[in-house]
Each structure stands twice: as C-alpha cells, then as structure tokens.
Protein backbone atom coordinates (compact mmCIF):
# COMPACT_ATOMS: atom_id res chain seq x y z
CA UNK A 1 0.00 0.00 0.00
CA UNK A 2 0.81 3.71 -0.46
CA UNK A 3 3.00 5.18 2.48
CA UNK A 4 0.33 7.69 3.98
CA UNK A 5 1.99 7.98 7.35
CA UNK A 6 3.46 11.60 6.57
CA UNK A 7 -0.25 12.80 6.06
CA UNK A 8 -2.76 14.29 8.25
CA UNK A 9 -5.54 13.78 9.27
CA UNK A 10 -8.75 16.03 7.36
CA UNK A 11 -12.56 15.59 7.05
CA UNK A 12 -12.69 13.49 3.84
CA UNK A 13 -16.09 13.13 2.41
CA UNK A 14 -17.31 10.98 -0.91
CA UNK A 15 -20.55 10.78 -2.56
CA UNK A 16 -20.73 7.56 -5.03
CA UNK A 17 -23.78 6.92 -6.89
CA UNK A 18 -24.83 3.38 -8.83
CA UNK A 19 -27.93 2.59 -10.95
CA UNK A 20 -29.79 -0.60 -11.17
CA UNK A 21 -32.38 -0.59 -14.17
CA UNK A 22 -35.33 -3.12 -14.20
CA UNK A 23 -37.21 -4.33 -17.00
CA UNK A 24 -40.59 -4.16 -15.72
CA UNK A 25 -43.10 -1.40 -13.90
CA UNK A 26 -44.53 -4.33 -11.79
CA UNK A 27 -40.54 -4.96 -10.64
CA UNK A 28 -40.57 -1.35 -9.26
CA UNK A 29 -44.33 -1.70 -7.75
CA UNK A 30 -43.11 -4.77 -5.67
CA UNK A 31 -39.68 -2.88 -4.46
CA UNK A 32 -42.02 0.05 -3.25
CA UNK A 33 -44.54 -1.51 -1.83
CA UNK A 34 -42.57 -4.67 0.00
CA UNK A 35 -43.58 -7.16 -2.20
CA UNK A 36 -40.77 -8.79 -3.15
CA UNK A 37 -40.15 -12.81 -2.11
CA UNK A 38 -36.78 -11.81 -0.48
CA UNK A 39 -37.49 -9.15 1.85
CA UNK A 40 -37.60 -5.66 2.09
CA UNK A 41 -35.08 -5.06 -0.72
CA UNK A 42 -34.77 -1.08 0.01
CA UNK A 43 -33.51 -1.88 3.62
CA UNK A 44 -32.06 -5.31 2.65
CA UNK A 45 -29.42 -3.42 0.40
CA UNK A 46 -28.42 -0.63 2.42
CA UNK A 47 -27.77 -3.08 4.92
CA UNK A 48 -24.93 -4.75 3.16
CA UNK A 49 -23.68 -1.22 1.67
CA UNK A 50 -23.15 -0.69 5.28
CA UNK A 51 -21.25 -3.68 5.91
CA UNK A 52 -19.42 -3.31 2.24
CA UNK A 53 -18.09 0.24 2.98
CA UNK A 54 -16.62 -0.51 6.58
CA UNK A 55 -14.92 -3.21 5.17
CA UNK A 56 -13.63 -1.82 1.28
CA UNK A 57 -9.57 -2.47 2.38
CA UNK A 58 -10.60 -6.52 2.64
CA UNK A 59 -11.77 -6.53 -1.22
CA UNK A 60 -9.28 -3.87 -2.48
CA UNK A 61 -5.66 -4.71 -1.89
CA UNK A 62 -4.43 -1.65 -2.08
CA UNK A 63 -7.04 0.46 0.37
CA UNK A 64 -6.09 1.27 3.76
CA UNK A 65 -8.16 -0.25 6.73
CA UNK A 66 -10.12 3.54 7.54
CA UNK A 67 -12.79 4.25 10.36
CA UNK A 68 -15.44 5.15 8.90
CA UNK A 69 -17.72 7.84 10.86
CA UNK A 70 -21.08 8.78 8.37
CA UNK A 71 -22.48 6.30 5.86
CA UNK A 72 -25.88 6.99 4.40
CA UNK A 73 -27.76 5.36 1.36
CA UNK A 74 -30.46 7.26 -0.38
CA UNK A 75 -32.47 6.01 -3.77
CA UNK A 76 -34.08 8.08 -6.30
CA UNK A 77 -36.55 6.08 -8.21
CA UNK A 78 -37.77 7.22 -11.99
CA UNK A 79 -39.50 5.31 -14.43
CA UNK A 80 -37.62 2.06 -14.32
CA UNK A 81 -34.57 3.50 -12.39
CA UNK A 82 -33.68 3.06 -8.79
CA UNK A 83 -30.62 5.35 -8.56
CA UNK A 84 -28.48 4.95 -5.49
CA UNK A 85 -26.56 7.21 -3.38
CA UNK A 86 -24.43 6.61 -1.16
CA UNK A 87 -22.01 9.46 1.23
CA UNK A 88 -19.22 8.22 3.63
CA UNK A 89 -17.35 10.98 5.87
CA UNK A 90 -14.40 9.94 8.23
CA UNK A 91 -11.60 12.37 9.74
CA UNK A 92 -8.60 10.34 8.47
CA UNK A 93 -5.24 10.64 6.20
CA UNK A 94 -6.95 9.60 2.76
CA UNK A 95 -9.88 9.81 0.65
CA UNK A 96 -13.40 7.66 1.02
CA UNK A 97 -14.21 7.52 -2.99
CA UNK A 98 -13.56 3.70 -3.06
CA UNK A 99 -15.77 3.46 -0.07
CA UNK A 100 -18.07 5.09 -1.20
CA UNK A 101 -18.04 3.78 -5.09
CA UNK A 102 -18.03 0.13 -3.24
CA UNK A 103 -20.46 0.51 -0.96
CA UNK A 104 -22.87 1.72 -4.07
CA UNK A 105 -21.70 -1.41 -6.13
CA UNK A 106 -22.67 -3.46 -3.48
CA UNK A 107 -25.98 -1.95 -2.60
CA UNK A 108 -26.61 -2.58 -6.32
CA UNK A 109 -25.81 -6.23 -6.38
CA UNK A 110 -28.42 -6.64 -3.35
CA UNK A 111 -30.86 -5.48 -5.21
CA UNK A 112 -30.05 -7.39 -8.25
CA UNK A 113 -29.80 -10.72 -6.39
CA UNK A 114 -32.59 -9.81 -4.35
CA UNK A 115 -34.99 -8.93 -7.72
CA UNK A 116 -33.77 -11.39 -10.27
CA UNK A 117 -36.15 -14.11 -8.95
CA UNK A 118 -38.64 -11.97 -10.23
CA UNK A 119 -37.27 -10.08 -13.40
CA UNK A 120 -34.40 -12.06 -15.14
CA UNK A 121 -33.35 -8.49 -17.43
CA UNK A 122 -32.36 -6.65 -14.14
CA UNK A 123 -28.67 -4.28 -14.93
CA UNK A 124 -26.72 -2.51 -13.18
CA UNK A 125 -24.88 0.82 -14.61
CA UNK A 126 -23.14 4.12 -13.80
CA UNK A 127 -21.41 3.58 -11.09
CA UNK A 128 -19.51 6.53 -10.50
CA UNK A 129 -17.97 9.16 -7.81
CA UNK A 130 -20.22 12.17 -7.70
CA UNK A 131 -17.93 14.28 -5.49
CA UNK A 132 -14.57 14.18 -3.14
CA UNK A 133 -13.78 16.77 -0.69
CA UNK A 134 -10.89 16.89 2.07
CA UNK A 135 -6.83 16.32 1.65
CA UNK A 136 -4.81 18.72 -0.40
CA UNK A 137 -7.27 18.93 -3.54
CA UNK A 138 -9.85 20.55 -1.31
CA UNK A 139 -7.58 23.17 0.59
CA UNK A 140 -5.00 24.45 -2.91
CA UNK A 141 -3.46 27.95 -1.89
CA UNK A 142 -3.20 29.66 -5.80
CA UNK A 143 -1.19 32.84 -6.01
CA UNK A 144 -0.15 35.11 -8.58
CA UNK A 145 3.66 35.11 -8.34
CA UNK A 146 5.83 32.43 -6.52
CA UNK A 147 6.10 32.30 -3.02
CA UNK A 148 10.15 33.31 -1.73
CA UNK A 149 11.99 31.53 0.82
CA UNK A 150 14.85 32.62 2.81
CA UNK A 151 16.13 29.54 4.38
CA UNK A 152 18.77 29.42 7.39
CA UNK A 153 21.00 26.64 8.79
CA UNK A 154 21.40 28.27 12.43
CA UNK A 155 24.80 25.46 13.54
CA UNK A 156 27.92 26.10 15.29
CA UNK A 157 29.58 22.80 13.53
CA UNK A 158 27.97 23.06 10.15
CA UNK A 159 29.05 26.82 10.41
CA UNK A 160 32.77 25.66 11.20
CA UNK A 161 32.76 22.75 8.24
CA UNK A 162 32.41 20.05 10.87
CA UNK A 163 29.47 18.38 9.47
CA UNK A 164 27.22 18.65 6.43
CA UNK A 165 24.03 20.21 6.37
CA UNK A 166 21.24 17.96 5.48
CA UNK A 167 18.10 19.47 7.37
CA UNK A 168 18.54 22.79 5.46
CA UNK A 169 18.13 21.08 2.12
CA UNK A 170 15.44 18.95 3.15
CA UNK A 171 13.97 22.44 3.84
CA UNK A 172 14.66 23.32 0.34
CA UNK A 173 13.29 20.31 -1.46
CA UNK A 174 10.10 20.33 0.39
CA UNK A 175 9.38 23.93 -0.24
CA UNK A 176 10.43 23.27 -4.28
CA UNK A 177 7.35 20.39 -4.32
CA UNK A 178 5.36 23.13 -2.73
CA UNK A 179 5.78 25.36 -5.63
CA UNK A 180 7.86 27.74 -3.26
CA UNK A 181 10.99 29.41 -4.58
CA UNK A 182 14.32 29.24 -2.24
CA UNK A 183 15.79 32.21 -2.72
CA UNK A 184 18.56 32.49 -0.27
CA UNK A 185 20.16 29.80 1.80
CA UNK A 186 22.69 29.86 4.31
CA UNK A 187 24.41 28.43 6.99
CA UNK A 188 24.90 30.55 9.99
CA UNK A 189 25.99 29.98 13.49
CA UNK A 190 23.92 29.76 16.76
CA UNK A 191 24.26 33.48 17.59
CA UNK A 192 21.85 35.50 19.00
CA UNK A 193 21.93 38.74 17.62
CA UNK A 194 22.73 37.55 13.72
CA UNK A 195 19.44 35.45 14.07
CA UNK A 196 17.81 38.81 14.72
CA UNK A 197 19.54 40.68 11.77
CA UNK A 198 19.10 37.60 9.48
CA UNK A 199 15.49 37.57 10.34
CA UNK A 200 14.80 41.74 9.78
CA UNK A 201 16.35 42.13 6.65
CA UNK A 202 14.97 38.57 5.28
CA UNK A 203 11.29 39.44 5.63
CA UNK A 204 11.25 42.14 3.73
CA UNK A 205 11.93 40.72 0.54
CA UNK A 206 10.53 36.92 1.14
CA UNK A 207 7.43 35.66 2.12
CA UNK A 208 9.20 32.47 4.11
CA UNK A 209 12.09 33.14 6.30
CA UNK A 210 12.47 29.52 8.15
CA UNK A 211 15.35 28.32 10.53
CA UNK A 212 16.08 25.15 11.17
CA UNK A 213 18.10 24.22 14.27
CA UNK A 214 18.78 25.84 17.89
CA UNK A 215 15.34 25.08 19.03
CA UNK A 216 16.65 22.43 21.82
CA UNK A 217 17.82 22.62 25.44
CA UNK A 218 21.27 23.25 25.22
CA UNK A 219 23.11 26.69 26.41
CA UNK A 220 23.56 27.59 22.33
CA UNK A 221 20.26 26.92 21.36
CA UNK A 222 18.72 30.25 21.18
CA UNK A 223 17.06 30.60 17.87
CA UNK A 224 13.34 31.13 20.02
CA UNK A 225 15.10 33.59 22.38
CA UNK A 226 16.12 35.73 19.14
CA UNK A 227 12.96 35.38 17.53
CA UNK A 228 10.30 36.08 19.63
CA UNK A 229 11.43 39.38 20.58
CA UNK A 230 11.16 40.37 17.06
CA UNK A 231 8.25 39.27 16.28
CA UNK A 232 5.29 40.76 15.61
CA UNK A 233 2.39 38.01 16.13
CA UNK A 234 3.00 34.32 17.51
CA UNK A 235 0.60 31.82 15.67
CA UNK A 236 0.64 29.24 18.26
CA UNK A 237 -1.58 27.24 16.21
CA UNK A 238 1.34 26.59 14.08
CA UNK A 239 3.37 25.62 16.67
CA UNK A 240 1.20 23.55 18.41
CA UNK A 241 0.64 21.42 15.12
CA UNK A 242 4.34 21.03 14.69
CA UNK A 243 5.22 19.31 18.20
CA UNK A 244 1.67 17.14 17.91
CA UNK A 245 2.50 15.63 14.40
CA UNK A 246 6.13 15.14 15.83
CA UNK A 247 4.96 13.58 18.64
CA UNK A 248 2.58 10.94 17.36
CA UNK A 249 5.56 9.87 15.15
CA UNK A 250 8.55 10.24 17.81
CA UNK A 251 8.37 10.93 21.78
CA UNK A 252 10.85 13.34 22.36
CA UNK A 253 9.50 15.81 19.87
CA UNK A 254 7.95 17.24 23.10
CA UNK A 255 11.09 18.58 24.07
CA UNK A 256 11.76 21.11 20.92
CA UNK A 257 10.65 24.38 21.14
CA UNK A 258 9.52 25.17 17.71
CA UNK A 259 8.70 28.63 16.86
CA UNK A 260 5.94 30.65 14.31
CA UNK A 261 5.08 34.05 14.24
CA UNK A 262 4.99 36.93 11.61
CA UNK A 263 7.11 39.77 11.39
CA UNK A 264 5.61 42.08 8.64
CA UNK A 265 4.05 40.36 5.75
CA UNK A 266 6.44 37.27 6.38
CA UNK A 267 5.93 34.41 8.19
CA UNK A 268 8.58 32.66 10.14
CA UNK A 269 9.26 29.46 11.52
CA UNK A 270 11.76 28.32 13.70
CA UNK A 271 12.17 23.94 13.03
CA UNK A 272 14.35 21.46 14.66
CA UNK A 273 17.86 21.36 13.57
CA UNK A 274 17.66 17.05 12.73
CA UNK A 275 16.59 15.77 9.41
CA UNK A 276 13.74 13.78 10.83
CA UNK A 277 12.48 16.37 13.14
CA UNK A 278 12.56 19.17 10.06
CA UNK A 279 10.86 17.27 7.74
CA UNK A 280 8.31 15.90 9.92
CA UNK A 281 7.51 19.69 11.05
CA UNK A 282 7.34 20.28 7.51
CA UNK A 283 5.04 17.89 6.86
CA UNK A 284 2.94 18.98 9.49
CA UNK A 285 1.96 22.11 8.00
CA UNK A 286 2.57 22.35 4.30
CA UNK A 287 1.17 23.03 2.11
CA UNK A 288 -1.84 24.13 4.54
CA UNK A 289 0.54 26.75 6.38
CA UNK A 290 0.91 29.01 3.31
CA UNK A 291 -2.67 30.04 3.59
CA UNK A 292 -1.54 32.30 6.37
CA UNK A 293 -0.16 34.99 3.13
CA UNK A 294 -3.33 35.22 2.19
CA UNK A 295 -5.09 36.37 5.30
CA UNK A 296 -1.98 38.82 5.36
CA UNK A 297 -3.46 40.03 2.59
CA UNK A 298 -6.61 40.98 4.40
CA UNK A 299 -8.58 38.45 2.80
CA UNK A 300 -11.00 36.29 5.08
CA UNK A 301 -11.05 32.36 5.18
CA UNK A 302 -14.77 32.37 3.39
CA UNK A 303 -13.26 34.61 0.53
CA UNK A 304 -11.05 32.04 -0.65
C-alpha cells in the first residue's frame, strides 16, 4: 500500500452513486410496496452497503483499513430506475471515494440478487464518484507570483565545516514540491543577535524566512530567544501542530521548542535542527501553512 503515514488527518467526504435498471413497472411496484419474495429489498441493500463500505480495504488490496464515521444510502426512483446514493465521511489521512463507489456497487448487487427471482433483465450501470472533498485537492493555496523563501542553517559545527548540512536542504526540497521558490540559503551559526539581523532584513523581501536548528535545550540553542522578541504576532496554532504531528511519530518531539510568528508580511518558523524532526515539522503544516499569506493580505477564510 501507499505510504500515507506523513499525512494528516482532514474531514474526507465521498458521494458515489450506482444505478440498477429493471425491466418491468410491476418490478418497481413490488420494491415500493414490500412485495418482493426476499425481503424488504430497500432496507435489505443498504444493509450490506453498510457492511461493504466498513470493510472496502478486505476486497481492495491496495485500500487502507479507515474508520469510517457517516455512511448513508439514499435512492431516487424514476420510471424504471432506482438510482443509489451513497455518502461516507471519516476524519482520516486519505480519501473515502472507493468506499463510497463500493459501498454503491454493493448496494446494487443486493438489489439485483434480491430482484432477479422476479425479473431475469435486471442491470446494473453508472457507477460513478459524484464528489470528493478533504486532503490537499480541497484546501489548494493559488497565487499570482511564486512564493520566496529565505532559508537558514542556524549550527555552530555546520558553520565551522564540521558536518554537512542535510536538514537545510530537506527544507529546500520540500518547499520546491510546494511550488515555493528558495531564494537564499545559508548556513549561519547559533548566535543570538545575527538570528535577529538575518530575520529583519529577510522578511522584507521573502514571504518564508524559516530556521532550522537551535530550538533544543542546550546553552547555544537560542534561535526562540532571538525570535520572539522580534516578532510581531505568535501563531501558536502553528506551533502547536508542529510538536503534535512530531509527537505521534517520535516521543521526544515534546522537548523542541519550535517557533511561528509573523514579522511584517512574512511568516517565520523556527524547526528542529535534525533531518527527521525538520521534515516531519514540515510535513505537518505544508502546504496548509501558506494560507496564512493570504489572510496577510486581508482576505478572510470564506473569501477564498
């Protein structure tokens, strides 16, 4: 299966719809009215759509196992149409549609083997997703020029040549999928006050000035100490997403103190300085995070 352990968790919602066609008026009559040898084939079918959508990942290799939180069938009949429809919601890391299209296929095929004792010319068509919301198709941040990043290695060793910087370009390569240009990058050591001048003279020409490193315990890491001085707004929202994401995934991501705020029109983040920790935080919050340049804008969530 698809690695979805990097994602997070969104409202997902699916509406699937399926068609079963029978040949006769007195076929329909006998659904409406109960009549038919096998039960109450209305109720009989949703029934095992229920069952069928709460259990998709057995049938479908490649679907995860998913809790699902809202199902509801509803049928439409016309002429010699029953149309089915069929919604699943859950809160999870990926989409319902092939809950949703299987639970429909399934509610179909009750009917069918439920009717065909009494109308042999019974078929079953259009089975098809109606609608998807939730994930990163649902939530897309457009904007008229590309987004600029200044990005900062704040490390006393990496700074000295002692060791190679990876966290920095992990930085980099996750804000290139993002569609987010890097437009400065630079290794600088853990000192307070060139944090401070790094971070003034940054913002005003990018949208993304983002450290990674110094956010520890230890007597030189003071990349929040520099920062939140200078800062004009905290969004502990951000922050607070950061170290919960981290921490589902690794239990000491407790311990870094993580930092977002805006100074200006630019929005800064302070990330851990390890590979793991930086992309995780990343992770967390793109491309979701980038919506903040928007309300920056003075635009309102509802506008968008």
């Amino acid at each position: 299966m698809v690695d979805i352990t990097h994602k997070i968790s969104t409202l997902r919602k699916a509406t699937a719809t399926a068609i079963v066609k029978v040949s006769r008026q007195e076929t329909i009559d006998a659904v409406v009215n109960n009549l038919v040898p096998k039960g109450n084939v209305l109720e009989m079918a949703k029934t095992a759509g229920l069952f069928a959508v709460k259990n998709t990942h057995l049938s479908i290799p490649d679907c995860h196992p998913i809790p699902i939180e809202f199902t509801s069938v509803e049928y439409i009949i016309e002429g010699l149409e029953i149309q089915i429809i069929f919604n699943v919601k859950t809160v999870y890391k990926t989409g319902v549609e092939v809950e949703a299209m299987h639970g429909a296929s399934i509610v179909a095929l009750t009917m069918y083997d439920m009717l065909k004792p009494i109308d042999k010319e019974i078929e079953i068509s259009t089975i098809k997703l109606i609608n998807k919301e939730g994930g990163k198709s649902s939530f897309k941040n457009r904007f008229p020029n590309a987004i600029k990043a200044a990005v900062f290695v704040c490390s006393d060793s990496v700074f000295a040549g002692d060791k190679e910087d990876h966290s920095g370009k992990t930085i980099v390569e996750k804000l290139d999928s993002y569609g987010v240009e890097t437009a400065h990058y630079e290794v600088i050591p853990d000192e307070y006050e060139i944090i401070q001048e790094k971070t003034k003279a940054f913002a005003k020409e990018n949208q993304l000035v983002i450290f990674t490193g110094g956010t520890g315990l230890s007597p030189r890491d003071v990349t929040p100490e520099a920062l939140e001085p200078i800062l004009e707004s905290r969004i502990p929202g951000i922050e607070e997403a950061i170290r919960n994401y981290g921490q589902q995934r690794m239990p000491y991501a407790m311990l870094s103190r993580s930092v977002a705020g805006t100074l200006g029109k630019s929005l800064v983040l302070a990330l851990p300085g390890s590979t793991n920790g930086v992309r995780e935080s990343m992770d967390a919050v793109f491309p979701h995070v980038m919506h903040v340049f928007h309300i920056l804008k003075g635009k309102n969530h509802d506008s968008l």
